[in-house]
Protein backbone atom coordinates (compact mmCIF):
# COMPACT_ATOMS: atom_id res chain seq x y z
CA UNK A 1 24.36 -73.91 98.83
CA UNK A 2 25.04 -74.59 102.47
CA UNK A 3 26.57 -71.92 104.98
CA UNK A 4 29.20 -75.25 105.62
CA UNK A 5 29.84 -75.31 102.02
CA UNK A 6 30.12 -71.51 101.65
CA UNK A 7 32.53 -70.94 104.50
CA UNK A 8 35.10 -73.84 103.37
CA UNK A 9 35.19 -72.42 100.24
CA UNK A 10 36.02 -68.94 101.72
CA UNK A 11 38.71 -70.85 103.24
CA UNK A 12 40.37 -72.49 100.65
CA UNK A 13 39.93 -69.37 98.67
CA UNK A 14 41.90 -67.18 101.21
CA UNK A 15 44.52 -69.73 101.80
CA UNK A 16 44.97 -69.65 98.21
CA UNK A 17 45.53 -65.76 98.19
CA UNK A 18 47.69 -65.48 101.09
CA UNK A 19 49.94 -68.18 99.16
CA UNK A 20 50.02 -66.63 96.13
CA UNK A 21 50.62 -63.39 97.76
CA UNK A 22 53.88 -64.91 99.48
CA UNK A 23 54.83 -66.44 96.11
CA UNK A 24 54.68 -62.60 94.62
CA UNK A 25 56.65 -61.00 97.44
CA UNK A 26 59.28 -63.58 97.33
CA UNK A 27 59.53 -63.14 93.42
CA UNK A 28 59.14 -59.46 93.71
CA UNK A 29 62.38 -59.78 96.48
CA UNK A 30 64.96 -61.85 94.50
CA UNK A 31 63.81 -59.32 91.30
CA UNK A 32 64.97 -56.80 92.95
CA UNK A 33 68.03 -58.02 94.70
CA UNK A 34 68.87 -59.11 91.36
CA UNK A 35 68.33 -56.08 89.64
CA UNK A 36 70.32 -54.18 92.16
CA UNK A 37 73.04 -56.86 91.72
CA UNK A 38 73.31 -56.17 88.02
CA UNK A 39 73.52 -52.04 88.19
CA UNK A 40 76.03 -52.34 90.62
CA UNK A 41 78.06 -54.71 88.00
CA UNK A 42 77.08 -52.71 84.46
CA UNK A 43 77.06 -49.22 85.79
CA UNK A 44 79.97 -47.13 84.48
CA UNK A 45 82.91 -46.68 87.18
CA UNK A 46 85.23 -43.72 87.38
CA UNK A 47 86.10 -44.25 91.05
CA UNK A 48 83.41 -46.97 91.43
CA UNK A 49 81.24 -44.75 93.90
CA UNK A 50 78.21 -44.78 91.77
CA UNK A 51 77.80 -48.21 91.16
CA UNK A 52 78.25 -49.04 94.79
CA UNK A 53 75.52 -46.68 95.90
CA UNK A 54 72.91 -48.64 94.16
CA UNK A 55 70.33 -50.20 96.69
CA UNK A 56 66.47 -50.92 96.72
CA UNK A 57 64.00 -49.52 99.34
CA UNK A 58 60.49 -51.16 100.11
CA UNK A 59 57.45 -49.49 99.66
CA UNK A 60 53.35 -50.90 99.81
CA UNK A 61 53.79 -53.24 97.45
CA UNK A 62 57.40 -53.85 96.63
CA UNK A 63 60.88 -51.65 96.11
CA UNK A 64 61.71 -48.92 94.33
CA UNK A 65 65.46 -49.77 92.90
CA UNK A 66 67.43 -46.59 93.11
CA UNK A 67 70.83 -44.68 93.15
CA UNK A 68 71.13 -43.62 97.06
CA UNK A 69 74.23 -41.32 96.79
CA UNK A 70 74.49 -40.20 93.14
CA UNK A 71 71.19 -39.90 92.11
CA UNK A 72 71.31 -37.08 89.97
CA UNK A 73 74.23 -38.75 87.94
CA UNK A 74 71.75 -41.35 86.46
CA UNK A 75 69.63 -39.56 84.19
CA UNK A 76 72.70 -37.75 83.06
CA UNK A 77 74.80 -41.16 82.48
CA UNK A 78 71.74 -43.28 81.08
CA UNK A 79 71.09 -40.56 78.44
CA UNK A 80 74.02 -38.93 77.79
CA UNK A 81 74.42 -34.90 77.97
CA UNK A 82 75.69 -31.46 76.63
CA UNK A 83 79.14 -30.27 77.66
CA UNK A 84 78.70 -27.04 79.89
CA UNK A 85 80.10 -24.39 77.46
CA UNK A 86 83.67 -23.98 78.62
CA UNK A 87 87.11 -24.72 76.97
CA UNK A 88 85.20 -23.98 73.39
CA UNK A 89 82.98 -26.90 74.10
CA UNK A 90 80.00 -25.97 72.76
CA UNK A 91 77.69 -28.31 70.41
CA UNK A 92 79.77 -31.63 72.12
CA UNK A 93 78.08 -34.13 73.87
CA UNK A 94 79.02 -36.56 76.75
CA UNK A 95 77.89 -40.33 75.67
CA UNK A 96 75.38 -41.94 76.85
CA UNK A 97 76.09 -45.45 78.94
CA UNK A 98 72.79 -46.97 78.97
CA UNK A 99 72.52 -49.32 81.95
CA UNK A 100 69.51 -48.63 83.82
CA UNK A 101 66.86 -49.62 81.07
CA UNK A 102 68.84 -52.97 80.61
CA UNK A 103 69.06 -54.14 84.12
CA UNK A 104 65.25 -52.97 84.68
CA UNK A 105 64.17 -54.93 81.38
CA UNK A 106 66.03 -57.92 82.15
CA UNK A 107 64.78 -57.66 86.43
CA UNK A 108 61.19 -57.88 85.08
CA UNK A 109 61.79 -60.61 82.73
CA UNK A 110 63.34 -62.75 85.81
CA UNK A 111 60.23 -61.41 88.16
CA UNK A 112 57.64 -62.72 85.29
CA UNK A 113 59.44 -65.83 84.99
CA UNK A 114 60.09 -66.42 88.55
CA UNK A 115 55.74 -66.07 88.70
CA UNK A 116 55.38 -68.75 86.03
């Protein structure tokens, strides 16, 4: 092969990368916006604080989706949780209102598709 030949390749080749790269991040962006979109509509709302605080952050490579304010509520609100032993409470159990694991299934079905 020619040095021509092998340099327009390279070309093509890393135009090729840097526009699928875009076509990622973009799909990786609207994922996440839409993902932080749907906890703030499914999580559960006493005063409504908690599913206001959702937000995403951007790291190498994409966002982490998290719970800014009240991040110690979500394990306890995905999974449920034991009542602290007062008022003769012991053995009852706070439900569990499963809305993370939803909203992160369905945000990486809409980033796969958004790739197809």
């Amino acid at each position: 092969m020619s040095d021509d030949l092998v340099i327009q390749m390279r070309k093509v080749l890393d135009e090729y990368s840097k526009e699928l790269q875009e076509r990622v991040d973009a799909a990786i962006d609207m994922a996440s916006k839409d993902t932080v979109k749907r906890l703030k509509n499914t999580s559960p709302r006493d005063s409504g604080d908690y599913a206001k605080s959702w937000t995403r952050k951007k790291i190498a490579g994409g966002y982490v989706v998290h719970n800014k304010k009240h991040y110690r509520l979500t394990h306890l609100l995905e999974n449920g949780h034991a009542l602290a032993n007062q008022f003769g409470s012991l053995g009852k159990r706070v439900p569990a209102y499963p809305h993370i694991k939803p909203a992160e299934q369905e945000g990486i079905r809409e980033f796969e598709e958004l790739l197809k």
